[in-house]
C-alpha atoms as a PDB file:
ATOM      1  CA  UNK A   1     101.135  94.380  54.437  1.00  0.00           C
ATOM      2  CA  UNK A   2     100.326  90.641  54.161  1.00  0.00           C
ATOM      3  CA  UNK A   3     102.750  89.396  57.064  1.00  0.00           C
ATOM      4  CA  UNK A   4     101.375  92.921  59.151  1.00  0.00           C
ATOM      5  CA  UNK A   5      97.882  91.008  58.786  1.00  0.00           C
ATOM      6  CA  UNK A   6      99.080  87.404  59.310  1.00  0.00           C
ATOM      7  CA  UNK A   7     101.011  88.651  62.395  1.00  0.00           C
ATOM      8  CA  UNK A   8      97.855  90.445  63.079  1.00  0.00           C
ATOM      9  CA  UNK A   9      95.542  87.320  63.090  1.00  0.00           C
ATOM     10  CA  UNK A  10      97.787  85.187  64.465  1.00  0.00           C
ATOM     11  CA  UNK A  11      97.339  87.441  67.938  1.00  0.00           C
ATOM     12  CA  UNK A  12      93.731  87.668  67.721  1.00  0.00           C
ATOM     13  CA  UNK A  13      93.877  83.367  67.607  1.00  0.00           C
ATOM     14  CA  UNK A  14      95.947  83.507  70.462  1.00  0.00           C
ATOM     15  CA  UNK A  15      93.888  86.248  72.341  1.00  0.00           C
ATOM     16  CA  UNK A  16      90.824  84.196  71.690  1.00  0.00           C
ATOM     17  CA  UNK A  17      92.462  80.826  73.025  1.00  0.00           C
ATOM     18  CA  UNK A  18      93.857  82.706  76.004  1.00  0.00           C
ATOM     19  CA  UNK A  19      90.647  83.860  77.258  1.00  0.00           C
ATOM     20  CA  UNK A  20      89.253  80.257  76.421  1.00  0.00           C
ATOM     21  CA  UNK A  21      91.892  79.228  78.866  1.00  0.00           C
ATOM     22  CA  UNK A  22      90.873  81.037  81.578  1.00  0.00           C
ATOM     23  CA  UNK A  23      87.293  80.552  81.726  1.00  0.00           C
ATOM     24  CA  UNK A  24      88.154  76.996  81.563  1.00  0.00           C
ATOM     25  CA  UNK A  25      90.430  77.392  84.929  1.00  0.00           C
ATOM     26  CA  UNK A  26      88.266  80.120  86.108  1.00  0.00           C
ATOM     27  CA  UNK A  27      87.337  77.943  89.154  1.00  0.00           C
ATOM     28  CA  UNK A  28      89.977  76.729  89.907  1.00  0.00           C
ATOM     29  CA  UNK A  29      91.977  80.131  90.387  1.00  0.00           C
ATOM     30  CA  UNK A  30      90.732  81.037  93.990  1.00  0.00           C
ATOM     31  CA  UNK A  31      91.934  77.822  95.235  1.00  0.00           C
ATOM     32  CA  UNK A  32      95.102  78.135  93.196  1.00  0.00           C
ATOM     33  CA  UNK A  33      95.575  81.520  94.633  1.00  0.00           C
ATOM     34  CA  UNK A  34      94.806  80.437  98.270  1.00  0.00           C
ATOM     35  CA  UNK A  35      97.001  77.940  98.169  1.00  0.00           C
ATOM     36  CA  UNK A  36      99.915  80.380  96.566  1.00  0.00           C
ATOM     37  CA  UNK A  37      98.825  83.264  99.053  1.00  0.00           C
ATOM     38  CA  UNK A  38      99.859  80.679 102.303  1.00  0.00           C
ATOM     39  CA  UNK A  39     103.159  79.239 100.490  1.00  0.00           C
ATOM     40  CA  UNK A  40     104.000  82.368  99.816  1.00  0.00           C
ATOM     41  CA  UNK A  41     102.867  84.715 102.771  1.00  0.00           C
ATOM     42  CA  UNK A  42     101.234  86.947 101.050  1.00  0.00           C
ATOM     43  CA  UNK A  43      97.561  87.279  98.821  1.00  0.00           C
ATOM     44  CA  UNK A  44      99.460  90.064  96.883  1.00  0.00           C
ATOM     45  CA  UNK A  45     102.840  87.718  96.193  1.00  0.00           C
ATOM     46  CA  UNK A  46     100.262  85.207  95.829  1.00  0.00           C
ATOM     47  CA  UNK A  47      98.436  86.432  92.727  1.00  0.00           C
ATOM     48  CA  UNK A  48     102.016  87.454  91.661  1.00  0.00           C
ATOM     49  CA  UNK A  49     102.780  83.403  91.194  1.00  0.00           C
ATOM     50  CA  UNK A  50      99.723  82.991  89.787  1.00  0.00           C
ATOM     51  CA  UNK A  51      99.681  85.330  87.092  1.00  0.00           C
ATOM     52  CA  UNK A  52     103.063  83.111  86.619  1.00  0.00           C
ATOM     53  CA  UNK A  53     101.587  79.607  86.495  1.00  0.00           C
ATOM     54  CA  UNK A  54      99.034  80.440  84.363  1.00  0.00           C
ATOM     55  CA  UNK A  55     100.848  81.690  81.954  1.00  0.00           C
ATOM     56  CA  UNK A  56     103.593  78.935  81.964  1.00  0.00           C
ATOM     57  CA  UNK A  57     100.827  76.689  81.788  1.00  0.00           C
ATOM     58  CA  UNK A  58      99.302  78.155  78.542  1.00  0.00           C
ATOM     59  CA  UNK A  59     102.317  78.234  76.928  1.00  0.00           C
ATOM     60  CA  UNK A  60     103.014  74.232  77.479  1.00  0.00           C
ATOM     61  CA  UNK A  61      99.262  73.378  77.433  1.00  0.00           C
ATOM     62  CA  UNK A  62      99.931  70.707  74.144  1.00  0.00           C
ATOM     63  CA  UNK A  63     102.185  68.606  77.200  1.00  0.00           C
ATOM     64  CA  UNK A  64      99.010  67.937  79.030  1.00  0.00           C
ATOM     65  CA  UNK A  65      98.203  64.954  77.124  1.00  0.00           C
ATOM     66  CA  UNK A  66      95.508  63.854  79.872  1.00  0.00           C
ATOM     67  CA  UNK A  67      93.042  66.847  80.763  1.00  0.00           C
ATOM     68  CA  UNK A  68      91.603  65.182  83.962  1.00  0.00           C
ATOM     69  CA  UNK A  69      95.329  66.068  85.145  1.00  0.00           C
ATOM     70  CA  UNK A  70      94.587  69.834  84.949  1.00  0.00           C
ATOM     71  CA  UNK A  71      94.223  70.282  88.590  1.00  0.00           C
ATOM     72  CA  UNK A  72      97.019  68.289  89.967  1.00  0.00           C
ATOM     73  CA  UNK A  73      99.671  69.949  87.114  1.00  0.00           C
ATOM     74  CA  UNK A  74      98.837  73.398  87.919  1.00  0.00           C
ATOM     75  CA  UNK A  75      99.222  72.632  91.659  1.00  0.00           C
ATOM     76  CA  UNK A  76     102.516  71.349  90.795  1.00  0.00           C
ATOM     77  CA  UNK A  77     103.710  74.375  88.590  1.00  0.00           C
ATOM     78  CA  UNK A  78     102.460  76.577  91.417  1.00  0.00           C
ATOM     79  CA  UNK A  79     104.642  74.495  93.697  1.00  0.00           C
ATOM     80  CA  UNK A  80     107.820  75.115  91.906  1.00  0.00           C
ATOM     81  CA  UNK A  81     106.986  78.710  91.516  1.00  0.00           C
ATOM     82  CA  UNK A  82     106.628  78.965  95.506  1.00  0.00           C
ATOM     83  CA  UNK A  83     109.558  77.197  96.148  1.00  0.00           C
ATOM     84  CA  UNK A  84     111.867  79.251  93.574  1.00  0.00           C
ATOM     85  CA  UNK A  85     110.353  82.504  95.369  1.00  0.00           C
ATOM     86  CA  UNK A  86     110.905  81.474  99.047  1.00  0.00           C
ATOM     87  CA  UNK A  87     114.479  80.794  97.909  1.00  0.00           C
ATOM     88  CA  UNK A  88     115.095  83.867  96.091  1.00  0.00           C
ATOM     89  CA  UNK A  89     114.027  85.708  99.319  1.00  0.00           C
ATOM     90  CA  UNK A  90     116.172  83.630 101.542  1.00  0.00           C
ATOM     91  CA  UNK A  91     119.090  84.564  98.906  1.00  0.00           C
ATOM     92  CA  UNK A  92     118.439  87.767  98.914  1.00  0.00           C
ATOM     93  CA  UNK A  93     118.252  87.945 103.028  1.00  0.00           C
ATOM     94  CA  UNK A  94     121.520  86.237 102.604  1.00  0.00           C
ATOM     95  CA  UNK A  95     120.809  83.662 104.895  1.00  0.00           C
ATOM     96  CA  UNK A  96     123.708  80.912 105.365  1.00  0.00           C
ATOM     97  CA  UNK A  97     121.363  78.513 107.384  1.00  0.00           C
ATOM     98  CA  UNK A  98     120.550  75.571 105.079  1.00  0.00           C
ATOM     99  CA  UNK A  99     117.612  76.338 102.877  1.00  0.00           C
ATOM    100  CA  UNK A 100     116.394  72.547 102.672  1.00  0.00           C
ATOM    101  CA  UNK A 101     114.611  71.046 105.668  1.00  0.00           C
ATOM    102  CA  UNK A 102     113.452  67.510 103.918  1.00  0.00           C
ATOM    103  CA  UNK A 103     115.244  64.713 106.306  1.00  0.00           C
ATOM    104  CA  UNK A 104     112.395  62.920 107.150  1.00  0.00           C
ATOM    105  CA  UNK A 105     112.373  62.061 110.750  1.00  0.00           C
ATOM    106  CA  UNK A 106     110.305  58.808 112.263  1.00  0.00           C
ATOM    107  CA  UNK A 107     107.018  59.203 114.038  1.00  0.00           C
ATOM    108  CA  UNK A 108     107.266  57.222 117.018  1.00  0.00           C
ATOM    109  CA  UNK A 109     104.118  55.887 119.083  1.00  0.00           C
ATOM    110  CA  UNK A 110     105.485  58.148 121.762  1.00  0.00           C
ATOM    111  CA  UNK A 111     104.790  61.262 119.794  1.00  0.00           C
ATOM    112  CA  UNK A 112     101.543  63.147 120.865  1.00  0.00           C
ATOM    113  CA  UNK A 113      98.578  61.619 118.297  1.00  0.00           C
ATOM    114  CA  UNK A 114      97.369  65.377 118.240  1.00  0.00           C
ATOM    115  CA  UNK A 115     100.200  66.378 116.238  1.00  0.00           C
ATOM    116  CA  UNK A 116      98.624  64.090 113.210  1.00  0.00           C
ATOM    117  CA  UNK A 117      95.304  65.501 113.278  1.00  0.00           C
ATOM    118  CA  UNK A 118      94.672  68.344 111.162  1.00  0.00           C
ATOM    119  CA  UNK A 119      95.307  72.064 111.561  1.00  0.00           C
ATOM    120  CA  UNK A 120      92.685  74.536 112.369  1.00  0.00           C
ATOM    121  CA  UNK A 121      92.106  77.719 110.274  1.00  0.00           C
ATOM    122  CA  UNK A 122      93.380  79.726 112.818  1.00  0.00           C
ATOM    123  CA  UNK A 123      96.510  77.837 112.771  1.00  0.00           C
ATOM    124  CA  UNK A 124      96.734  78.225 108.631  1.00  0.00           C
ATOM    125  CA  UNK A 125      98.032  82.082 108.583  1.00  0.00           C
ATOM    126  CA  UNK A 126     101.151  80.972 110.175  1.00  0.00           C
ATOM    127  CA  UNK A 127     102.297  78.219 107.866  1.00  0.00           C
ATOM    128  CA  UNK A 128     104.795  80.492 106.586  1.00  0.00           C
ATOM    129  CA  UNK A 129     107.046  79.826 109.557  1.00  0.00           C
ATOM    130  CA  UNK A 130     107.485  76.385 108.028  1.00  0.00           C
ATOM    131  CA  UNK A 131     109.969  74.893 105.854  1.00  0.00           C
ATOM    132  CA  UNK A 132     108.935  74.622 102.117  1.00  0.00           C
ATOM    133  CA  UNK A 133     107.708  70.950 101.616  1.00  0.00           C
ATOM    134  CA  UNK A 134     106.280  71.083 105.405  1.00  0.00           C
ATOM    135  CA  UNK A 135     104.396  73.962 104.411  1.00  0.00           C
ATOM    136  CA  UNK A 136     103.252  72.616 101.010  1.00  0.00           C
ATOM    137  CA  UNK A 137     101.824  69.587 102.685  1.00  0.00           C
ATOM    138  CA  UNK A 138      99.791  71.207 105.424  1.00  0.00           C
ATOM    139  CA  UNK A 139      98.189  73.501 102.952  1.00  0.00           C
ATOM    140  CA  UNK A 140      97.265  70.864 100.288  1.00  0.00           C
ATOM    141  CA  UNK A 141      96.178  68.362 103.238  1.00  0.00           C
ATOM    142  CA  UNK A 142      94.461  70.440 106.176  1.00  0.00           C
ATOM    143  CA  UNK A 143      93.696  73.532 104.214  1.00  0.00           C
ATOM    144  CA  UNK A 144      92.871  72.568 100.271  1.00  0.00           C
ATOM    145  CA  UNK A 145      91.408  68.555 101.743  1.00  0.00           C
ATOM    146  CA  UNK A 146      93.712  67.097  98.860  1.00  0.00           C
ATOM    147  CA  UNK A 147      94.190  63.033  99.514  1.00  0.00           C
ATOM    148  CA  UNK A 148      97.909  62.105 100.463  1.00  0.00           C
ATOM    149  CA  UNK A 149      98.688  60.831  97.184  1.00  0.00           C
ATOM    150  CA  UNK A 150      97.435  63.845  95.380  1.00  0.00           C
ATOM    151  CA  UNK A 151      99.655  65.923  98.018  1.00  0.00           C
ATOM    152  CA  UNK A 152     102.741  63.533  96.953  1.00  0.00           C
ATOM    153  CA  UNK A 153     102.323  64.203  92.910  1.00  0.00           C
ATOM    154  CA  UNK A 154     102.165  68.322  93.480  1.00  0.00           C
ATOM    155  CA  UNK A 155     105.597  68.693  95.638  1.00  0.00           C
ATOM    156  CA  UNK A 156     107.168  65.585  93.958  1.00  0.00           C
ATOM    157  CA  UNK A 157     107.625  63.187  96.954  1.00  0.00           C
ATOM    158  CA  UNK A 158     106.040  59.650  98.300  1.00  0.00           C
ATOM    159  CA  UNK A 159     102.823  59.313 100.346  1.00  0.00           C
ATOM    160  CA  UNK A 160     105.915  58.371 103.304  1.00  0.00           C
ATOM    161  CA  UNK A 161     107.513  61.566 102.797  1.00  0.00           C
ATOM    162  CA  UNK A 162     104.063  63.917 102.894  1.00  0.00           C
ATOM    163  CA  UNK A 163     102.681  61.924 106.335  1.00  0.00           C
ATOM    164  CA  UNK A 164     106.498  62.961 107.480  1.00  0.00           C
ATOM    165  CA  UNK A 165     106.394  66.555 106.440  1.00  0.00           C
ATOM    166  CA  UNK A 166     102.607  66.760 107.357  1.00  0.00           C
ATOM    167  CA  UNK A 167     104.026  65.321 111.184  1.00  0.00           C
ATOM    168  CA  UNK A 168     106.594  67.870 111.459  1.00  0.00           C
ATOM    169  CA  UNK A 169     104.569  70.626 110.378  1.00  0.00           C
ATOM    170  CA  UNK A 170     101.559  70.515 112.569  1.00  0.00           C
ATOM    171  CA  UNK A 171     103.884  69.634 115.349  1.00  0.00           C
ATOM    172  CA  UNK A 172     105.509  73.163 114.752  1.00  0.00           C
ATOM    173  CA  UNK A 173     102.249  75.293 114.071  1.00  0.00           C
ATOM    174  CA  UNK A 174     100.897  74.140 117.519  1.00  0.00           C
ATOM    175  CA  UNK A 175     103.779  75.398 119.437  1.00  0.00           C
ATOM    176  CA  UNK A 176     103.369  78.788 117.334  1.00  0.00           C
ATOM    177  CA  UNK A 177     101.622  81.662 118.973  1.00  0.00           C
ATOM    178  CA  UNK A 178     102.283  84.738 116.456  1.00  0.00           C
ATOM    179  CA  UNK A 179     102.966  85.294 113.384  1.00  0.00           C
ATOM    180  CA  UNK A 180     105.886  87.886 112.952  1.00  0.00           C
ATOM    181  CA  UNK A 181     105.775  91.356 112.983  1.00  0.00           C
ATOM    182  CA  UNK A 182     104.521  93.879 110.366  1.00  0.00           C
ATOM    183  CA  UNK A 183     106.983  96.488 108.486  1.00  0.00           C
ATOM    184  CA  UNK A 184     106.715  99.536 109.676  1.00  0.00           C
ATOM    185  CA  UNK A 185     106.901 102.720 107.358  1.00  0.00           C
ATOM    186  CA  UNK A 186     109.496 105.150 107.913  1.00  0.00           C
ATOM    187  CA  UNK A 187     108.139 109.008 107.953  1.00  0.00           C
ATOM    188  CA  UNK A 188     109.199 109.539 104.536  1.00  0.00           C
ATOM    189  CA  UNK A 189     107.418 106.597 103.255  1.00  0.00           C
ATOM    190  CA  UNK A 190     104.372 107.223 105.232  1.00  0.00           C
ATOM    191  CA  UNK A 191     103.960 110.688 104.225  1.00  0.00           C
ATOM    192  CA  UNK A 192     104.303 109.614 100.090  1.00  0.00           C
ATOM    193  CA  UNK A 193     101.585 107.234 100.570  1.00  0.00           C
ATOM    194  CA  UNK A 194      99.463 109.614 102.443  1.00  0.00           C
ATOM    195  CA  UNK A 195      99.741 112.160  99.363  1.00  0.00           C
ATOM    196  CA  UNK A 196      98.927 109.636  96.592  1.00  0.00           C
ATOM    197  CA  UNK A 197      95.961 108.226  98.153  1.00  0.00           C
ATOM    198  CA  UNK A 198      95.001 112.003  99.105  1.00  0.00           C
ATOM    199  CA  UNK A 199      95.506 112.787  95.830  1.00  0.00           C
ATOM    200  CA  UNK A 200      93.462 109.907  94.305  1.00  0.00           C
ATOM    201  CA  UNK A 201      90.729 110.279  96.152  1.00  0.00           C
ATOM    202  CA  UNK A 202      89.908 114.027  95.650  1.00  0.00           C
ATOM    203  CA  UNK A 203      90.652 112.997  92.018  1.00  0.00           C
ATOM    204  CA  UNK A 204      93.472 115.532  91.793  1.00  0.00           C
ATOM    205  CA  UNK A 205      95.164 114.076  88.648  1.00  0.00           C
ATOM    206  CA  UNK A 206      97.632 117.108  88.297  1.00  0.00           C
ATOM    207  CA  UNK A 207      98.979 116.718  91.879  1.00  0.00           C
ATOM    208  CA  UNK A 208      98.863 112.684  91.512  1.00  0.00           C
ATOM    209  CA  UNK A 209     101.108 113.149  88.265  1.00  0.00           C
ATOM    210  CA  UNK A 210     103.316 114.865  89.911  1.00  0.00           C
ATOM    211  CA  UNK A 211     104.176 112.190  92.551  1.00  0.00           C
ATOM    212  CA  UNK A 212     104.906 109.706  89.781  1.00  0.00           C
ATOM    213  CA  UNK A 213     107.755 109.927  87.371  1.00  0.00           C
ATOM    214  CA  UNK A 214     107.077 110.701  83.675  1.00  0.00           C
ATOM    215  CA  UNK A 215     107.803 107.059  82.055  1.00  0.00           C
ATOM    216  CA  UNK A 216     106.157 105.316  85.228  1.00  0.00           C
ATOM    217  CA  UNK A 217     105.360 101.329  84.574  1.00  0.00           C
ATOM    218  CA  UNK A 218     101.703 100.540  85.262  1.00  0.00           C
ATOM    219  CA  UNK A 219     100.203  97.101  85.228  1.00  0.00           C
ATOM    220  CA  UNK A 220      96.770  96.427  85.769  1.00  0.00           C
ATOM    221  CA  UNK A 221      96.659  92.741  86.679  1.00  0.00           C
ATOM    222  CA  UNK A 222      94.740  90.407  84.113  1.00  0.00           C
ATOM    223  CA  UNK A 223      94.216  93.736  81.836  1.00  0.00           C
ATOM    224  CA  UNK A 224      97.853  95.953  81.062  1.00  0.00           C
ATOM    225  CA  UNK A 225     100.869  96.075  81.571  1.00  0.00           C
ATOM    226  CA  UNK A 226     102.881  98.992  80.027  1.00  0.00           C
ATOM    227  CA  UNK A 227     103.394 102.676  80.435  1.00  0.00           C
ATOM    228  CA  UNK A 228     101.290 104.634  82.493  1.00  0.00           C
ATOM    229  CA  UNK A 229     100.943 107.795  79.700  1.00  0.00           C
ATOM    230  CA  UNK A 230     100.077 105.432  77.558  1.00  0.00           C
ATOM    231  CA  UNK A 231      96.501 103.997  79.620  1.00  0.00           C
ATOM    232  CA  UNK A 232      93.450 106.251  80.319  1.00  0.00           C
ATOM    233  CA  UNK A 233      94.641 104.236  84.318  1.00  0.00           C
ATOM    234  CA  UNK A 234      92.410 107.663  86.130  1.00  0.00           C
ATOM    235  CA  UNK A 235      89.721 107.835  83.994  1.00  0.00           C
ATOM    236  CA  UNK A 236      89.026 104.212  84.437  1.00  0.00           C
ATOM    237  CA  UNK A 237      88.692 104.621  87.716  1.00  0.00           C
ATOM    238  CA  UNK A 238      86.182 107.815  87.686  1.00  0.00           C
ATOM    239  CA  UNK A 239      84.518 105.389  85.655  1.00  0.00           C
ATOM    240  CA  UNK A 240      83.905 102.471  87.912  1.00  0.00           C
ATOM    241  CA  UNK A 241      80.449 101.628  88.628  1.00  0.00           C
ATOM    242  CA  UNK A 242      80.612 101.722  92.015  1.00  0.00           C
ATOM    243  CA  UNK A 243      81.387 104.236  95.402  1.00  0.00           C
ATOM    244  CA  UNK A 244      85.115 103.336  96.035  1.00  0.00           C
ATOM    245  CA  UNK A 245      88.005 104.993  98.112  1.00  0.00           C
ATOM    246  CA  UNK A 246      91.465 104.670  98.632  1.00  0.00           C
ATOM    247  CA  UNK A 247      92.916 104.034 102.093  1.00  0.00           C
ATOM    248  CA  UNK A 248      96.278 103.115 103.504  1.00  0.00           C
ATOM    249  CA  UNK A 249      96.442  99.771 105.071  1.00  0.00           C
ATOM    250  CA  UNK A 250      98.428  96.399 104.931  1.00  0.00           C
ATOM    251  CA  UNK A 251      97.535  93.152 103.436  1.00  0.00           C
ATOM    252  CA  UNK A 252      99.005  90.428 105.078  1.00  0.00           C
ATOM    253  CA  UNK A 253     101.374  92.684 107.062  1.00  0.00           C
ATOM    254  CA  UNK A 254     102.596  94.558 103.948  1.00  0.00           C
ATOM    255  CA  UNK A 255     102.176  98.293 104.378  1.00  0.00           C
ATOM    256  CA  UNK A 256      99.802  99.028 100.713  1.00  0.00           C
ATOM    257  CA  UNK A 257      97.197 101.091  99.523  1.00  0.00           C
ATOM    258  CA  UNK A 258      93.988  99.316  99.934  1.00  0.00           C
ATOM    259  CA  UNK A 259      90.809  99.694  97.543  1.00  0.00           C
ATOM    260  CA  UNK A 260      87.824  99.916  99.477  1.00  0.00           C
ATOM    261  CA  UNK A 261      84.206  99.686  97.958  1.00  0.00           C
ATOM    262  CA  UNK A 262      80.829 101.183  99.312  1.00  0.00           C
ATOM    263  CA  UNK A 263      78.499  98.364 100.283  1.00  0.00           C
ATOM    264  CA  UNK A 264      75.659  99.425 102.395  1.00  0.00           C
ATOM    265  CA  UNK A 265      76.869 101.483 104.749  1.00  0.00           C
ATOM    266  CA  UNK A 266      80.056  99.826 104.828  1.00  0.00           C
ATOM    267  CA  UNK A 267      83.440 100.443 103.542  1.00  0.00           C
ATOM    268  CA  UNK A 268      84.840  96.949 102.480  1.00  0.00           C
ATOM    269  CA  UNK A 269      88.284  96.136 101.679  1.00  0.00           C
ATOM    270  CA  UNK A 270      88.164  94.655  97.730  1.00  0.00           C
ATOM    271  CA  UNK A 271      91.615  95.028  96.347  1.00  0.00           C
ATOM    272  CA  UNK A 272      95.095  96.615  96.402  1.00  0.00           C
ATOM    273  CA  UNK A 273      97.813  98.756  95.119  1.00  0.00           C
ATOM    274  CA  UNK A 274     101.474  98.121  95.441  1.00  0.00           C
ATOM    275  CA  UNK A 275     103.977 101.179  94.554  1.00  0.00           C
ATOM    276  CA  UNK A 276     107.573 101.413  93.854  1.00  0.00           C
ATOM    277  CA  UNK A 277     109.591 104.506  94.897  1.00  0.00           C
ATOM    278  CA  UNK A 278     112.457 106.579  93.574  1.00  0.00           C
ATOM    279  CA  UNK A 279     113.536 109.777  94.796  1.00  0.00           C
ATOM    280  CA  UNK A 280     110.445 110.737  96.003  1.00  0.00           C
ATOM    281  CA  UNK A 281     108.656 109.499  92.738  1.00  0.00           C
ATOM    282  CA  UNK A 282     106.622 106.803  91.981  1.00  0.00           C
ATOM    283  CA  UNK A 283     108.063 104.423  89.133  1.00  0.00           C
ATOM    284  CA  UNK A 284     105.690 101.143  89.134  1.00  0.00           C
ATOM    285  CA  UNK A 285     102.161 100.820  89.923  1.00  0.00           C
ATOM    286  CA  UNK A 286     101.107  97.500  90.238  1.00  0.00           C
ATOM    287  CA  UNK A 287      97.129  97.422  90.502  1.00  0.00           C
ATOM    288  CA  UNK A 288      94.603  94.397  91.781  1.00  0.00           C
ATOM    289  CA  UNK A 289      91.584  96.024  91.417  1.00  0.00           C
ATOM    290  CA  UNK A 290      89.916  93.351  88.872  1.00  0.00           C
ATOM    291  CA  UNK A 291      91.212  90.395  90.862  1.00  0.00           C
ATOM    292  CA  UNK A 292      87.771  89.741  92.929  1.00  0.00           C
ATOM    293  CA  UNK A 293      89.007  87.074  95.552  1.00  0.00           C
ATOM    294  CA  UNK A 294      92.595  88.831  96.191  1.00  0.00           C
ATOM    295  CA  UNK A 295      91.531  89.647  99.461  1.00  0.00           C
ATOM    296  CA  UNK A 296      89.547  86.559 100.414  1.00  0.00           C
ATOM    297  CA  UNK A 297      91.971  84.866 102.799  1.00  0.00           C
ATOM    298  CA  UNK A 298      94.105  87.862 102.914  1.00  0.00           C
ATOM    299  CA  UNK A 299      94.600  89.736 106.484  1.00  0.00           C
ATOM    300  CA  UNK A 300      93.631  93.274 105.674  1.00  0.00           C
ATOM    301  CA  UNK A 301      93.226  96.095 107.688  1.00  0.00           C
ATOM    302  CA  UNK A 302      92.708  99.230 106.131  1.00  0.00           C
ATOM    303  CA  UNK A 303      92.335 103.018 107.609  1.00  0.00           C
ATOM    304  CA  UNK A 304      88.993 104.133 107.268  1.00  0.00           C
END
């Protein structure tokens, strides 16, 4: 009984700190996210590595020896955690062209001075055609208005190497004119979507159960993660204080269900809802409905 309580208290201290955590960085996370959303191509993938950094960052929190340093070191974690996604996707493409682009060329006086001024938003969704460190440096420059020596400390290079990659990279976005096409949905895909998000929204639980297999894996970011038999996941919903809906759409290209809330007379996209498939059966839920700036800098379009 007396380790059940220690072990007890000892997660109600850690809870507590936790939470203390996060309203501490509770600024910061938008900009963390942004920043993760155009590394990564994706708001959704983008929380995804930021529900990673945060928590690697709690966990080594005592190696922060100067706080004033908070900023810079999570930009740094969330770096890493960029990079080691983009190459698990270009593994898993199995691409054989090099993954590393980081030769840093010279700038010569010949070289248009346009390409060293600063990107434009509309020029920011497409910094996911760019190499890694390129990438990195145009978002923390031209996007985030970091200084070049704040840029060199978060991807681990010198204030040379960032003006390099920053050269390259604008260089490349101006001669962009698209970024690449959406996935499309197969018939089969689009017609399991259709029926949850039916389902949902005429709160037909019975039917919805049905679509999703019996030890389904539900997690509610910042609040669950675990099985869905084991949450009151529908009621919670019923129960939200405002008039929502459910609609098919894509975030940043990515075919999802989109969570749209009543405002006015409007229908405005506020979060999403990635699902897994098997067999005709939905296996993982994966829900952002309590993440308010997900869709921020996200490109959503959503069938109203």
């Amino acid at each position: 009984m007396e380790r059940t309580t220690t072990a007890a208290g000892l997660q109600a201290s850690l809870d507590v700190t936790r939470k203390q955590f996060l309203a501490v960085i509770g600024e910061l996370r938008p900009k963390l996210h942004r920043f993760c959303t155009r590394m990564c191509g994706s708001a959704l993938d983008g929380e995804d590595v930021v529900q990673e950094v945060l928590a690697q960052a709690f966990y080594n929190l005592p190696s922060l020896k100067d706080q004033s340093r908070l900023e810079p070191w999570l930009f740094r974690i969330a770096h890493h955690k960029c990079v080691d996604l983009l190459r698990q996707e270009k593994r898993q493409r199995e691409d054989t062209v090099p993954y590393e682009e980081e030769h840093e060329s010279q700038t010569t006086g010949a070289e248009s001075e346009l390409d060293d001024e600063p990107i434009s938003e509309t020029l920011a969704p497409l910094v996911g055609e760019l190499p890694p460190k390129e990438r990195a440096a145009v978002l923390l420059k031209d996007v985030l208005q970091y200084r070049l020596a704040e840029v060199a400390e978060v991807v681990d290079s010198t204030v040379g190497g960032v003006k390099a990659a920053l050269h390259r990279g604008r260089a490349k976005l101006r001669a962009l004119h698209a970024a690449p096409s959406p996935v499309e949905l197969d018939r089969r895909q689009r017609e399991l979507l259709d029926s949850y998000v039916a389902c949902f929204n005429r709160h037909d639980w019975l039917a919805l159960r049905r679509l999703i297999q019996v030890d389904a894996r539900l997690e509610v970011v910042d609040k669950f993660v675990g099985k869905l038999e084991e949450t009151g996941y529908f009621s919670n919903y019923v129960a939200l204080p405002c008039e929502w809906k459910l609609s098919l759409g894509r975030v940043d290209g990515e075919p999802v269900i989109v969570h749209l809330k009543k405002v006015g007379a409007d229908w405005r996209p506020h979060a999403a809802i990635r699902l897994w498939w098997r067999d005709g059966k939905v296996v993982r839920i994966k829900d952002y409905v309590h993440v308010e700036y997900l869709l921020r800098d996200a490109q959503t379009e959503a069938e109203q």
